[in-house]
PDB file of N, CA and C in Angstrom:
ATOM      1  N   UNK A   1       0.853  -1.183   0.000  1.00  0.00           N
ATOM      2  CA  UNK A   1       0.000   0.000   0.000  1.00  0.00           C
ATOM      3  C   UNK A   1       0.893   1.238   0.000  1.00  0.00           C
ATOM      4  N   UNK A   2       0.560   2.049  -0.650  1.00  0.00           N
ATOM      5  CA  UNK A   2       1.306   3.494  -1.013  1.00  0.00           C
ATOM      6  C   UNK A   2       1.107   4.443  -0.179  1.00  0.00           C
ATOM      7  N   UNK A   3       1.767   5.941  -0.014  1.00  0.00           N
ATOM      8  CA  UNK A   3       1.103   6.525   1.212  1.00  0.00           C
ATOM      9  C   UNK A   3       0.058   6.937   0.651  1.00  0.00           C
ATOM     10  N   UNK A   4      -0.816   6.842  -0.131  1.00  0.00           N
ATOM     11  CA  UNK A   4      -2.334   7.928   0.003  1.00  0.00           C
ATOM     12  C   UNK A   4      -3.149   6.859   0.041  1.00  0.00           C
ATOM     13  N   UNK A   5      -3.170   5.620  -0.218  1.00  0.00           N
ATOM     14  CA  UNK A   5      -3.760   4.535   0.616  1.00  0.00           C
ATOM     15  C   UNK A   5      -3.310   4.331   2.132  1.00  0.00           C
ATOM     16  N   UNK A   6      -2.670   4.268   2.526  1.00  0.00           N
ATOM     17  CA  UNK A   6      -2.452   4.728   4.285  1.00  0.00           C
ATOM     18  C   UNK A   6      -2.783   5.860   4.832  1.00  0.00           C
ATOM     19  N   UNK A   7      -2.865   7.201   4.063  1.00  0.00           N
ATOM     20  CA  UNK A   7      -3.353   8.410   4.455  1.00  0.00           C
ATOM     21  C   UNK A   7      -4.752   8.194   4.621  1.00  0.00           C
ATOM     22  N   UNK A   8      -5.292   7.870   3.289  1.00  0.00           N
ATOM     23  CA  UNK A   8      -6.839   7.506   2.977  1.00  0.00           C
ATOM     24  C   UNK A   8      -7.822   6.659   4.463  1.00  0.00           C
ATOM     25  N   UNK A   9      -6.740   5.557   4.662  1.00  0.00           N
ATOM     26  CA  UNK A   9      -7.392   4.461   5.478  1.00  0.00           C
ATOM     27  C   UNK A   9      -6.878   4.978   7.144  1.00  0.00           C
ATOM     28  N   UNK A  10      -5.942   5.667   7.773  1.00  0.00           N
ATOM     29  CA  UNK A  10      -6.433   6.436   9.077  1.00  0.00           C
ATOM     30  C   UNK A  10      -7.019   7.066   8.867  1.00  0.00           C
ATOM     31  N   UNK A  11      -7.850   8.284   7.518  1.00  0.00           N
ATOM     32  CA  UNK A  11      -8.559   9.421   7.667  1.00  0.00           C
ATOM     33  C   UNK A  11      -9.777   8.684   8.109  1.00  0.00           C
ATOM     34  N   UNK A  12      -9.896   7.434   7.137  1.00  0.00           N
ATOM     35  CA  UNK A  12     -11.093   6.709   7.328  1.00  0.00           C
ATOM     36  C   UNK A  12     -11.810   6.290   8.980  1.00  0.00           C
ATOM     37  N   UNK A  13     -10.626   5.579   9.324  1.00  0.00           N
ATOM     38  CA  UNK A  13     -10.641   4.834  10.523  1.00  0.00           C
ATOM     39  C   UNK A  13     -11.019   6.250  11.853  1.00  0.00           C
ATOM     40  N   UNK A  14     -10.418   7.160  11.682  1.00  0.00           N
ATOM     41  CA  UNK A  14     -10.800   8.256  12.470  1.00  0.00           C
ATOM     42  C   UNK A  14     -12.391   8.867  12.156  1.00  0.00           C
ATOM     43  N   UNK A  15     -12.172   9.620  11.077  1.00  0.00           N
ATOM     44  CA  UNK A  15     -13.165  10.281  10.782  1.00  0.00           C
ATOM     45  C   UNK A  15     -14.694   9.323  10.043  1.00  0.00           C
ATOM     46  N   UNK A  16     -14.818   8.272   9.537  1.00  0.00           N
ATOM     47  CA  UNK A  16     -16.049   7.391   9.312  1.00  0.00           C
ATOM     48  C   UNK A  16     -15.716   5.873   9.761  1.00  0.00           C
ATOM     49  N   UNK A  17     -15.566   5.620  11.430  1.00  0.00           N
ATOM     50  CA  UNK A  17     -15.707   4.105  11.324  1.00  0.00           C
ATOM     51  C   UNK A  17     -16.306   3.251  11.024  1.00  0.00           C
ATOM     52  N   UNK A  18     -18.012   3.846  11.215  1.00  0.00           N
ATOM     53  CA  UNK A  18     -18.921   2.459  10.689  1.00  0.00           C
ATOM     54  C   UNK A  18     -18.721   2.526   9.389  1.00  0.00           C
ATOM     55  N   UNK A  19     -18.326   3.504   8.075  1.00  0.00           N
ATOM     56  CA  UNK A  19     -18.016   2.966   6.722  1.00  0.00           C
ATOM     57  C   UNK A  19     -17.152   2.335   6.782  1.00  0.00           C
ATOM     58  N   UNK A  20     -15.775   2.562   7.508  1.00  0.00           N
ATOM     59  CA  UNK A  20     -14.462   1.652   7.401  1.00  0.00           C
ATOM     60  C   UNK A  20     -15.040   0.177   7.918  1.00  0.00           C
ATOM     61  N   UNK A  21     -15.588  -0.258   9.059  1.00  0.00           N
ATOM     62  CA  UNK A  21     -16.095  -1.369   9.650  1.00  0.00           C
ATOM     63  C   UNK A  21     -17.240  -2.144   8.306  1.00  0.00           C
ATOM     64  N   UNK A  22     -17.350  -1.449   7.143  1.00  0.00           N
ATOM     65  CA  UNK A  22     -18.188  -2.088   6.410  1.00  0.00           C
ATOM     66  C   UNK A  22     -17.405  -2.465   4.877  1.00  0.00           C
ATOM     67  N   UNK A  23     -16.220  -2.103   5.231  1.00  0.00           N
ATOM     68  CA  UNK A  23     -15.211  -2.527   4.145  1.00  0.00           C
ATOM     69  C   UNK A  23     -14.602  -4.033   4.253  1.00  0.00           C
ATOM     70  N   UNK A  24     -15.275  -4.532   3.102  1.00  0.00           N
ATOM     71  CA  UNK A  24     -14.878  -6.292   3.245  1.00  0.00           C
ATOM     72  C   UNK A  24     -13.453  -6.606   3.651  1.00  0.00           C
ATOM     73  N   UNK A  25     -12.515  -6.036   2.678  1.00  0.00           N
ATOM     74  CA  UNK A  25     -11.085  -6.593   2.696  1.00  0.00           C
ATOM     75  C   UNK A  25     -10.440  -4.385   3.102  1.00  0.00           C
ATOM     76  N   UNK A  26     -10.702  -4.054   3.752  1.00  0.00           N
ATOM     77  CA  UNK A  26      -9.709  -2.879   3.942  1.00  0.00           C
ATOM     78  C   UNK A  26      -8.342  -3.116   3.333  1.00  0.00           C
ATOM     79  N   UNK A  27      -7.210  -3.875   3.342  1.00  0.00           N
ATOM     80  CA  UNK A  27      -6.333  -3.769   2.330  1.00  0.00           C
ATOM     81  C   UNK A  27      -6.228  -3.581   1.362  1.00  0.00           C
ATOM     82  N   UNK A  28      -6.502  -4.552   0.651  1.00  0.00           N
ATOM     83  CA  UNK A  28      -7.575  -4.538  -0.782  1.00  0.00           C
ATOM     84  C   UNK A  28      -8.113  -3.057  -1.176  1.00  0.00           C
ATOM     85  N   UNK A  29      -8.729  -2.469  -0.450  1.00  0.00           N
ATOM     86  CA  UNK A  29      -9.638  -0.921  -1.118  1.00  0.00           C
ATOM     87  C   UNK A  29      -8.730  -0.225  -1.009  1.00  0.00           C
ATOM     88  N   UNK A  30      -7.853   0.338   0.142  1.00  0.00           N
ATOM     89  CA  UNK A  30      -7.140   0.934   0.151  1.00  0.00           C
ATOM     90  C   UNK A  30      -5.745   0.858  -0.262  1.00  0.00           C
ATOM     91  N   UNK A  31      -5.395  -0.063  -0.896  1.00  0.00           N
ATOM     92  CA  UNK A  31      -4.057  -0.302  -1.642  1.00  0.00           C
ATOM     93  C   UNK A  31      -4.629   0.431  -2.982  1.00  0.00           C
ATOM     94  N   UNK A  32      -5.943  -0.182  -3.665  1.00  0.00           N
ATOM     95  CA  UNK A  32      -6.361  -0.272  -5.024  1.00  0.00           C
ATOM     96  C   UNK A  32      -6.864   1.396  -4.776  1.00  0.00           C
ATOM     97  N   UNK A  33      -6.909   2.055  -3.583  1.00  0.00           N
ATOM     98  CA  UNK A  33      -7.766   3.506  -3.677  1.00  0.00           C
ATOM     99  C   UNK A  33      -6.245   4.694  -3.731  1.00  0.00           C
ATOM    100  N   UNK A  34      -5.083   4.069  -2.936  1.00  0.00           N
ATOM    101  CA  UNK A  34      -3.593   4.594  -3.109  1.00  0.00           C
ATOM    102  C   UNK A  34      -3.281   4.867  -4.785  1.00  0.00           C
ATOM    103  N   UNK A  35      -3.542   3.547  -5.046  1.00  0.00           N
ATOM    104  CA  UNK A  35      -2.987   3.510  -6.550  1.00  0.00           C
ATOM    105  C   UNK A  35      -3.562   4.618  -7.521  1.00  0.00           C
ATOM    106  N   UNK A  36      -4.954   4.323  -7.311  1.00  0.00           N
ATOM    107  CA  UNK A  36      -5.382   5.318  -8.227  1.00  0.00           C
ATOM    108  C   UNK A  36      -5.419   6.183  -7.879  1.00  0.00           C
ATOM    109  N   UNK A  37      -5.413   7.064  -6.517  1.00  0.00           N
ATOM    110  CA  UNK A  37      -4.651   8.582  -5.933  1.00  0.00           C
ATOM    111  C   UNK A  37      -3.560   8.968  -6.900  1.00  0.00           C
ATOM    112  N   UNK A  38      -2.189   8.047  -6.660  1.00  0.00           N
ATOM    113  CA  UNK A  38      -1.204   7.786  -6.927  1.00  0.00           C
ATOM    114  C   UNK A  38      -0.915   8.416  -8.729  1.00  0.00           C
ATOM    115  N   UNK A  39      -1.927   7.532  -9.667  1.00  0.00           N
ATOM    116  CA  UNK A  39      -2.236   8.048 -10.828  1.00  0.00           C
ATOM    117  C   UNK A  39      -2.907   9.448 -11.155  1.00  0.00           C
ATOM    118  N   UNK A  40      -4.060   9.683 -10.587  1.00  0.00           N
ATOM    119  CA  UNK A  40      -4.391  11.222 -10.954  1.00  0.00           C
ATOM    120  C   UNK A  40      -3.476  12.284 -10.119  1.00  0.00           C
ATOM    121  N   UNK A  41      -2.819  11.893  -9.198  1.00  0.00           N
ATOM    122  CA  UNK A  41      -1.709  13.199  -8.512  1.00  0.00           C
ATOM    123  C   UNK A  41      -0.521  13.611  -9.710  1.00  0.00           C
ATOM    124  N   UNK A  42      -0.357  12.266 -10.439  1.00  0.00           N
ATOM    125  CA  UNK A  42       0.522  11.993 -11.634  1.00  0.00           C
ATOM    126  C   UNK A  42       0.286  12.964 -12.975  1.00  0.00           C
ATOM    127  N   UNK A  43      -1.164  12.992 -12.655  1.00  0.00           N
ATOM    128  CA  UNK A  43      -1.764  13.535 -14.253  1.00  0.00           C
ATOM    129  C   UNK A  43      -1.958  15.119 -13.976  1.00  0.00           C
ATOM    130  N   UNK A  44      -2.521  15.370 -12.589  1.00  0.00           N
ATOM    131  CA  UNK A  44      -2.781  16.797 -12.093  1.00  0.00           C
ATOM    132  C   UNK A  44      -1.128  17.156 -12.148  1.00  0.00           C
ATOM    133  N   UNK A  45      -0.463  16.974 -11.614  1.00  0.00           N
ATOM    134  CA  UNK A  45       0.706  17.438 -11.517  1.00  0.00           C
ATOM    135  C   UNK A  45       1.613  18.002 -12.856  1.00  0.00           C
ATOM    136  N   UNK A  46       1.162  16.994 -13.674  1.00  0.00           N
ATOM    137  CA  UNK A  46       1.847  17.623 -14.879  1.00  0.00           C
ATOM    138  C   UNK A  46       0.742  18.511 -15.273  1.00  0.00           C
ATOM    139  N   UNK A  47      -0.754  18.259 -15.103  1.00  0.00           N
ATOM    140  CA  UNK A  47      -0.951  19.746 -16.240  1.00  0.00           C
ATOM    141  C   UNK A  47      -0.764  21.317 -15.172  1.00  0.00           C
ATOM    142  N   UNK A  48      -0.958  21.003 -13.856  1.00  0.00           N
ATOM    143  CA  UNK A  48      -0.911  22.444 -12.938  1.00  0.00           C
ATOM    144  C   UNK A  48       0.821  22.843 -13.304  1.00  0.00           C
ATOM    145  N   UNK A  49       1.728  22.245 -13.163  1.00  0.00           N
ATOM    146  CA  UNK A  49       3.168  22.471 -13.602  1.00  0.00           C
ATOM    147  C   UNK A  49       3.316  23.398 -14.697  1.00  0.00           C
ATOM    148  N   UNK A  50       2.590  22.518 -15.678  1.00  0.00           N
ATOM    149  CA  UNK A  50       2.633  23.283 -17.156  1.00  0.00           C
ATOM    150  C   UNK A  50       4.052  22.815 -17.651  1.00  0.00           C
ATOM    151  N   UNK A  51       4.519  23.623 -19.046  1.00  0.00           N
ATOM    152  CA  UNK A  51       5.315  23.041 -19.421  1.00  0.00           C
ATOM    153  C   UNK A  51       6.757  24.334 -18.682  1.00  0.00           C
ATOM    154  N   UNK A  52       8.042  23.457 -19.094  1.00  0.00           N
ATOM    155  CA  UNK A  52       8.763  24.535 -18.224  1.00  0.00           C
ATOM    156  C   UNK A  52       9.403  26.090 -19.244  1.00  0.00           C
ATOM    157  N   UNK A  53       9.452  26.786 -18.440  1.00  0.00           N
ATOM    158  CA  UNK A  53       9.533  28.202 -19.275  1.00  0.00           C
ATOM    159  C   UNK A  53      10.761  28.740 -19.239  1.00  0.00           C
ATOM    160  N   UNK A  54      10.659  29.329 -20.313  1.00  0.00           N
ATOM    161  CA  UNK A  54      12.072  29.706 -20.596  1.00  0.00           C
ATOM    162  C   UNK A  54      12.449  30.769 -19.868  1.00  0.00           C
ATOM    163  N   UNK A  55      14.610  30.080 -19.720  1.00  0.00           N
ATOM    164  CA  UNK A  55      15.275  30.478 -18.513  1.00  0.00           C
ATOM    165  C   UNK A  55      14.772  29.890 -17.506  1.00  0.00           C
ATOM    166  N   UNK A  56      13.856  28.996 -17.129  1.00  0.00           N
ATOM    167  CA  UNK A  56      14.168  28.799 -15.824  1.00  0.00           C
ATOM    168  C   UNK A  56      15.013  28.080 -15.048  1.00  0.00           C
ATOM    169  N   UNK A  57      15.164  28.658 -13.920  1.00  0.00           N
ATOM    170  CA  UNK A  57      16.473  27.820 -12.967  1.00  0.00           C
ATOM    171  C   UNK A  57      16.109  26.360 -12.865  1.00  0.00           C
ATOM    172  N   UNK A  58      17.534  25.850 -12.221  1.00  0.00           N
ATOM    173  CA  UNK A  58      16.932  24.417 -11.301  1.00  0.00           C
ATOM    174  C   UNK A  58      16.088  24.505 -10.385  1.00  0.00           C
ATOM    175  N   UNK A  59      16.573  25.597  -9.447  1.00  0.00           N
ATOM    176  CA  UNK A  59      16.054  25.825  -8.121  1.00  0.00           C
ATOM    177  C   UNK A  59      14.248  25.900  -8.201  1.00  0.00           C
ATOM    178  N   UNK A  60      14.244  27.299  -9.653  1.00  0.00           N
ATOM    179  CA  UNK A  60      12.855  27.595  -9.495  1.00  0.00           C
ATOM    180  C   UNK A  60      11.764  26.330  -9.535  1.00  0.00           C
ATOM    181  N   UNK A  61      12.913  25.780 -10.782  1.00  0.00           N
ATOM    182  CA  UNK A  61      12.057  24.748 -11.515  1.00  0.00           C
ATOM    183  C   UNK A  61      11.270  23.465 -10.112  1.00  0.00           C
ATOM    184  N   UNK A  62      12.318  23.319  -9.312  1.00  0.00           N
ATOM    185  CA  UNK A  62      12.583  22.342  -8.027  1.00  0.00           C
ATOM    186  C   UNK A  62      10.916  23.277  -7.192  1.00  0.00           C
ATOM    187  N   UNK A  63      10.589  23.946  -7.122  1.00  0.00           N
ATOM    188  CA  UNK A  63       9.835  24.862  -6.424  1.00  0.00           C
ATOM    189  C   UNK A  63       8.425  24.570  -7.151  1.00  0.00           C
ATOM    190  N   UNK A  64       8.931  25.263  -8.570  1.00  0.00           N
ATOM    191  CA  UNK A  64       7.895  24.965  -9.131  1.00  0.00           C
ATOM    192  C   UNK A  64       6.641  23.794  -9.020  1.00  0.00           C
ATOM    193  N   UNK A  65       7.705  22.615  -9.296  1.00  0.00           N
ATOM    194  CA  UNK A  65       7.303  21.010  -9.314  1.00  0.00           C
ATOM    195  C   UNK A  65       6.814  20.533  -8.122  1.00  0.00           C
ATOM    196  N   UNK A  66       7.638  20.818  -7.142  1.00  0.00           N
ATOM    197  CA  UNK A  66       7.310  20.878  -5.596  1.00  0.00           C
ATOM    198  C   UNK A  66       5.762  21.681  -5.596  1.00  0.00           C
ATOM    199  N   UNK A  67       5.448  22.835  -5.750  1.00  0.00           N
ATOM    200  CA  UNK A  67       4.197  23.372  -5.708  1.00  0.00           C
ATOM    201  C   UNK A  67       3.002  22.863  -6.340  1.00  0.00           C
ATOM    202  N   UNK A  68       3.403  22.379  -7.471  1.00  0.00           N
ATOM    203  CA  UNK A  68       2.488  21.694  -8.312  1.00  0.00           C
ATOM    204  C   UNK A  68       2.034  19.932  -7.538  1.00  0.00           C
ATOM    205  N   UNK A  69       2.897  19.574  -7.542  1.00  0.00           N
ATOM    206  CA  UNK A  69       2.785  18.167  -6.208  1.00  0.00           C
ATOM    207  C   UNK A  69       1.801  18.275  -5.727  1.00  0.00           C
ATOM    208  N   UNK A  70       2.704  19.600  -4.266  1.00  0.00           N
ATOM    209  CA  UNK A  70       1.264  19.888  -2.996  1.00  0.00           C
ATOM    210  C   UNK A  70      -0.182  20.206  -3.347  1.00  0.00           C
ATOM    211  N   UNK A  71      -0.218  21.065  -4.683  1.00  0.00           N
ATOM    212  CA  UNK A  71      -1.787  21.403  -5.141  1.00  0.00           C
ATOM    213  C   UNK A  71      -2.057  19.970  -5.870  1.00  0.00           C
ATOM    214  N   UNK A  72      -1.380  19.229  -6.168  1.00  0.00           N
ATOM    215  CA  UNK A  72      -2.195  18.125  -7.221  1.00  0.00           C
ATOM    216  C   UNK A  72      -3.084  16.997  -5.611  1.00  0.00           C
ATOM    217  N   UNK A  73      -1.661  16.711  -4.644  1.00  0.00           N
ATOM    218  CA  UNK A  73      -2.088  16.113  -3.621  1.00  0.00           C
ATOM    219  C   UNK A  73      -3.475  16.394  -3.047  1.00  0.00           C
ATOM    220  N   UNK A  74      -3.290  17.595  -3.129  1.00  0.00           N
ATOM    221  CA  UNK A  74      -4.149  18.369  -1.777  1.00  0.00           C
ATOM    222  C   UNK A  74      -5.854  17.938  -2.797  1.00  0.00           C
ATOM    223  N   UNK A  75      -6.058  18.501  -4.023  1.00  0.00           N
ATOM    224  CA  UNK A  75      -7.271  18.348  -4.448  1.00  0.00           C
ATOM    225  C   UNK A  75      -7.661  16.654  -4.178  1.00  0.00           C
ATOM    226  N   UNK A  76      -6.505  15.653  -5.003  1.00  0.00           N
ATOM    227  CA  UNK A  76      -6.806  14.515  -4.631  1.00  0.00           C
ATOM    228  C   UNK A  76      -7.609  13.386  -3.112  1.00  0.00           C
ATOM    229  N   UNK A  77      -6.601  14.486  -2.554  1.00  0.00           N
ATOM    230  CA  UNK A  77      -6.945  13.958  -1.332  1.00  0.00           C
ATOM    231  C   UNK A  77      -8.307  14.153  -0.787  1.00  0.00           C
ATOM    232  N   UNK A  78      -8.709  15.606  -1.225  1.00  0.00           N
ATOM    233  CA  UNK A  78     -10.272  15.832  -0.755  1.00  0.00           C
ATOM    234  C   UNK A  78     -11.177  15.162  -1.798  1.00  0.00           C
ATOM    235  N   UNK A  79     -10.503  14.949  -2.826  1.00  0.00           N
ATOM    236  CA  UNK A  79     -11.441  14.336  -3.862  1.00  0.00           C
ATOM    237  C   UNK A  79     -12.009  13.034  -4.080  1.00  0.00           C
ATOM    238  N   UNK A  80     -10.573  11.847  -3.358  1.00  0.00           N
ATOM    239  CA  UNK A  80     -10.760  10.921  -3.493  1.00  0.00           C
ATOM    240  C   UNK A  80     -10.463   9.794  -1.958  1.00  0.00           C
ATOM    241  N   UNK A  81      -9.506  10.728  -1.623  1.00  0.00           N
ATOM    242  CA  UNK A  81      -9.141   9.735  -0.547  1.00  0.00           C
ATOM    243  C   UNK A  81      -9.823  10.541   0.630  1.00  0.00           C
ATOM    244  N   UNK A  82     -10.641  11.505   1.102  1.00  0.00           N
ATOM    245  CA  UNK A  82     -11.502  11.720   1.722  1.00  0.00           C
ATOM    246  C   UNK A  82     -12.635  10.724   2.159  1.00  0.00           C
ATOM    247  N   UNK A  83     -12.874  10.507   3.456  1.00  0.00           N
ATOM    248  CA  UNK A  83     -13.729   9.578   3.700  1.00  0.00           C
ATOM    249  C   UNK A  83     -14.974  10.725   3.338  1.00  0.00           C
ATOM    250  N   UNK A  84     -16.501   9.471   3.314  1.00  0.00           N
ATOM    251  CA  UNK A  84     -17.876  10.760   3.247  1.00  0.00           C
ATOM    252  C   UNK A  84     -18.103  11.536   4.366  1.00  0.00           C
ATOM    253  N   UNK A  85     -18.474  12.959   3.349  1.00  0.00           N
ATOM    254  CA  UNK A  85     -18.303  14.080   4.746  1.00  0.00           C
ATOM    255  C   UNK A  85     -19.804  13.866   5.490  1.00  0.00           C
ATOM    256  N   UNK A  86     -20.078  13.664   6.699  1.00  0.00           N
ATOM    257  CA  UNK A  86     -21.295  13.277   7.422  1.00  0.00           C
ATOM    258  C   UNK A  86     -21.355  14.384   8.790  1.00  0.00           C
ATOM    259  N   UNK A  87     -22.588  14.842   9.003  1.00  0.00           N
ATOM    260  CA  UNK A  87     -22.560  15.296  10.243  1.00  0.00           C
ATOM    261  C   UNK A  87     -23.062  14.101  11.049  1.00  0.00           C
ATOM    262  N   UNK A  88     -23.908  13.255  11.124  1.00  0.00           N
ATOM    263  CA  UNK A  88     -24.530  12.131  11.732  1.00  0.00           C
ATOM    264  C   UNK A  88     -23.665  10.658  11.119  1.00  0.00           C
ATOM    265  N   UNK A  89     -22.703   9.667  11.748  1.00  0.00           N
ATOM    266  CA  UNK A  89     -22.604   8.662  11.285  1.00  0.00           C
ATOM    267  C   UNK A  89     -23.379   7.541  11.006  1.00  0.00           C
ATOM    268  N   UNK A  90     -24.868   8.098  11.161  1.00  0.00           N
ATOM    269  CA  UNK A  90     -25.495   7.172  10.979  1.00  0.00           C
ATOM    270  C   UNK A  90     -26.120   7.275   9.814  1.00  0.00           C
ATOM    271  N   UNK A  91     -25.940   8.575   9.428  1.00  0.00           N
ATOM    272  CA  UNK A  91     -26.246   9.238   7.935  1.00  0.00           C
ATOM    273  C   UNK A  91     -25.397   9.653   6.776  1.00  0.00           C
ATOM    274  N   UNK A  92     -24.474   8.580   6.645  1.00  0.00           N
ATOM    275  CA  UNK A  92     -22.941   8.787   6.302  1.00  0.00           C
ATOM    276  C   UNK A  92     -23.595   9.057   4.321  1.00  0.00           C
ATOM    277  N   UNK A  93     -23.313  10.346   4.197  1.00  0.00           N
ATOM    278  CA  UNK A  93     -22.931  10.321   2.825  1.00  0.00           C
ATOM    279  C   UNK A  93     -22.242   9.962   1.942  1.00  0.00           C
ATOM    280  N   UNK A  94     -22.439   9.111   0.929  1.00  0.00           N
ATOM    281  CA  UNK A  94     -21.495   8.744   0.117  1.00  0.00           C
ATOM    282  C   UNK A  94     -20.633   9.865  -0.863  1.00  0.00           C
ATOM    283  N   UNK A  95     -20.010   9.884  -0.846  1.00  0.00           N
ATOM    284  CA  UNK A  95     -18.702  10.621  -1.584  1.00  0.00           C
ATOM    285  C   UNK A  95     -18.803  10.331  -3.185  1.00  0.00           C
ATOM    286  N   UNK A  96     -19.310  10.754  -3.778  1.00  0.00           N
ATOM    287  CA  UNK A  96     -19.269  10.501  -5.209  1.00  0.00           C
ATOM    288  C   UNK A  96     -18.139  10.398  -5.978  1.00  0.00           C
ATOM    289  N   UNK A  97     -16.582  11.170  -5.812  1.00  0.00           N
ATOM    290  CA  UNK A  97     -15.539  10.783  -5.767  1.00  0.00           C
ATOM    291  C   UNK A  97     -15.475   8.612  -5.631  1.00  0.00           C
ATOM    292  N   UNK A  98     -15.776   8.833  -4.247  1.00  0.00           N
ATOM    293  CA  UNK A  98     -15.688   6.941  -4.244  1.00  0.00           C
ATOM    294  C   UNK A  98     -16.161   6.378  -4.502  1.00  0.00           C
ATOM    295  N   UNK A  99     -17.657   6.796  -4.732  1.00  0.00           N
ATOM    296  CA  UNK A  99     -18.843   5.792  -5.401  1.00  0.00           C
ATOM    297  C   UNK A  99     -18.058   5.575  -7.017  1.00  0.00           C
ATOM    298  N   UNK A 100     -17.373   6.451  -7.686  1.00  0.00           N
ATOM    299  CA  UNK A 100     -17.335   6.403  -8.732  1.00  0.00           C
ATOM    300  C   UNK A 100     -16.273   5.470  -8.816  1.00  0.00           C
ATOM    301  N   UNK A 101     -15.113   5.532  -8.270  1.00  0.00           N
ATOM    302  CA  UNK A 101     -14.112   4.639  -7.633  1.00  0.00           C
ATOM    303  C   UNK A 101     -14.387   3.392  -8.105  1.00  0.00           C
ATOM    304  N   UNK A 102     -15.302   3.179  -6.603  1.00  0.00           N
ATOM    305  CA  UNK A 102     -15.829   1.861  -6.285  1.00  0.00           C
ATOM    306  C   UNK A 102     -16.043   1.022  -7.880  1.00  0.00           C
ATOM    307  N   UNK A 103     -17.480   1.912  -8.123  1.00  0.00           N
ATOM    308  CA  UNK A 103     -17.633   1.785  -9.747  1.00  0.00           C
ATOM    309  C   UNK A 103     -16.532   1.025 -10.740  1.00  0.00           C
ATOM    310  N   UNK A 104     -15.747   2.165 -11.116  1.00  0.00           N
ATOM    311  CA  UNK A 104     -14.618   1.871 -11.811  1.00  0.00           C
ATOM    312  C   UNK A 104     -14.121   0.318 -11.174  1.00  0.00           C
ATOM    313  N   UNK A 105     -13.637   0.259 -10.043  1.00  0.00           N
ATOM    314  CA  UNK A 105     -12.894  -0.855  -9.581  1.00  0.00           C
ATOM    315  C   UNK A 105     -13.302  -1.877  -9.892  1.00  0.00           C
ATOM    316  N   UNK A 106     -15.052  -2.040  -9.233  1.00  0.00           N
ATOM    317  CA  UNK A 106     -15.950  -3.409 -10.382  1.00  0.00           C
ATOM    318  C   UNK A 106     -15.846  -3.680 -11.617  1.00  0.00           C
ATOM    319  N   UNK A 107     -16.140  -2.515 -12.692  1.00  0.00           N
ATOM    320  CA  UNK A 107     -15.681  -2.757 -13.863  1.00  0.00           C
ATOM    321  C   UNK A 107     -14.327  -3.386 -14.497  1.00  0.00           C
ATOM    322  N   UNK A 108     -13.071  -2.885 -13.760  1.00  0.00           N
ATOM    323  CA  UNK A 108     -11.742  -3.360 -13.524  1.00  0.00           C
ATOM    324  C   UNK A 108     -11.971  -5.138 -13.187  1.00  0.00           C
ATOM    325  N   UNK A 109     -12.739  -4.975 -12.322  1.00  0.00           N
ATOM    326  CA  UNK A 109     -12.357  -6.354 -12.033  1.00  0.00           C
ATOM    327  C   UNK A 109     -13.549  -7.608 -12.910  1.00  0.00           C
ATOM    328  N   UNK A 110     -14.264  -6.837 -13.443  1.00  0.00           N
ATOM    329  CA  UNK A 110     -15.325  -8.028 -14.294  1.00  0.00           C
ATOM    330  C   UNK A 110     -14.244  -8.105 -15.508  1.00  0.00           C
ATOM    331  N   UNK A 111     -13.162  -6.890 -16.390  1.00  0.00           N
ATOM    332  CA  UNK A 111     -12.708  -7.079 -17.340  1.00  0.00           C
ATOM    333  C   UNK A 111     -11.643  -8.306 -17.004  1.00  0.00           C
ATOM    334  N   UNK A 112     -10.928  -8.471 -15.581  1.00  0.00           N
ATOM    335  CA  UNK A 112      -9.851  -9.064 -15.088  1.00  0.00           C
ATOM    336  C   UNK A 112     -10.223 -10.523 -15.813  1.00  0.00           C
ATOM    337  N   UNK A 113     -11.624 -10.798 -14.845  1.00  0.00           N
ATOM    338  CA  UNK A 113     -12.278 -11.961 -14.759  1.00  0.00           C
ATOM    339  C   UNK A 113     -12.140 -12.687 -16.042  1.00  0.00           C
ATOM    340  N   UNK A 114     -12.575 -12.062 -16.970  1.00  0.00           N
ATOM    341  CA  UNK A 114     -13.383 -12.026 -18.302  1.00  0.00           C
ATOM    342  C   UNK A 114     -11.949 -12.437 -19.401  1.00  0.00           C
ATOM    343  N   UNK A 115     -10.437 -12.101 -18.834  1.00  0.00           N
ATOM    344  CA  UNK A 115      -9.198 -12.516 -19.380  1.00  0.00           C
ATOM    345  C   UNK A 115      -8.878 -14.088 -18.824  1.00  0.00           C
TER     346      UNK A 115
END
């Protein structure tokens, strides 16, 4: 598991336990929810970066990339690896971010099957 699957799964465990307590295999989601963090921080990062401009330093450039990171992280994290935001845990909203996830992941895994 990567860190935004370990980030993901204490935010979880703190902030929504009865959703975490209803996760079949917790490894499993949160390895497979890291990964794909992992990929869109990848994709945000290069387009917020942009391409690099002329004259620039190492240093800036090092800053630059660095800045672009923290903003790609930071959306991700509320986007995807955010548990559902709930005032009542007994009324836990689903996160459409993860529903869509989730989604995707089934599909992933009927194509697996299907090889």
């Amino acid at each position: 598991m990567n860190k935004y699957g370990r980030q993901a799964q204490e935010a979880w465990k703190a902030a929504s336990p009865t959703r975490y307590s209803q996760i079949q295999d917790p490894e499993d989601f949160f390895t497979k929810l890291g990964e794909e963090a992992q990929e869109q921080v990848d994709g945000l990062l290069l387009k917020i970066a942009g391409p690099d401009p002329q004259g620039e330093g190492y240093l800036e450039k090092v800053g630059r990339l660095n800045a672009a990171r923290n903003q790609a992280e930071e959306i991700v994290r509320y986007d995807l690896l955010s548990p559902p935001e709930t005032a009542d845990e007994e009324d836990e909203y689903v996160n459409p971010s993860i529903q869509e996830h989730l989604e995707f992941m089934a599909e992933v895994q009927k194509l697996r099957e299907q090889l």
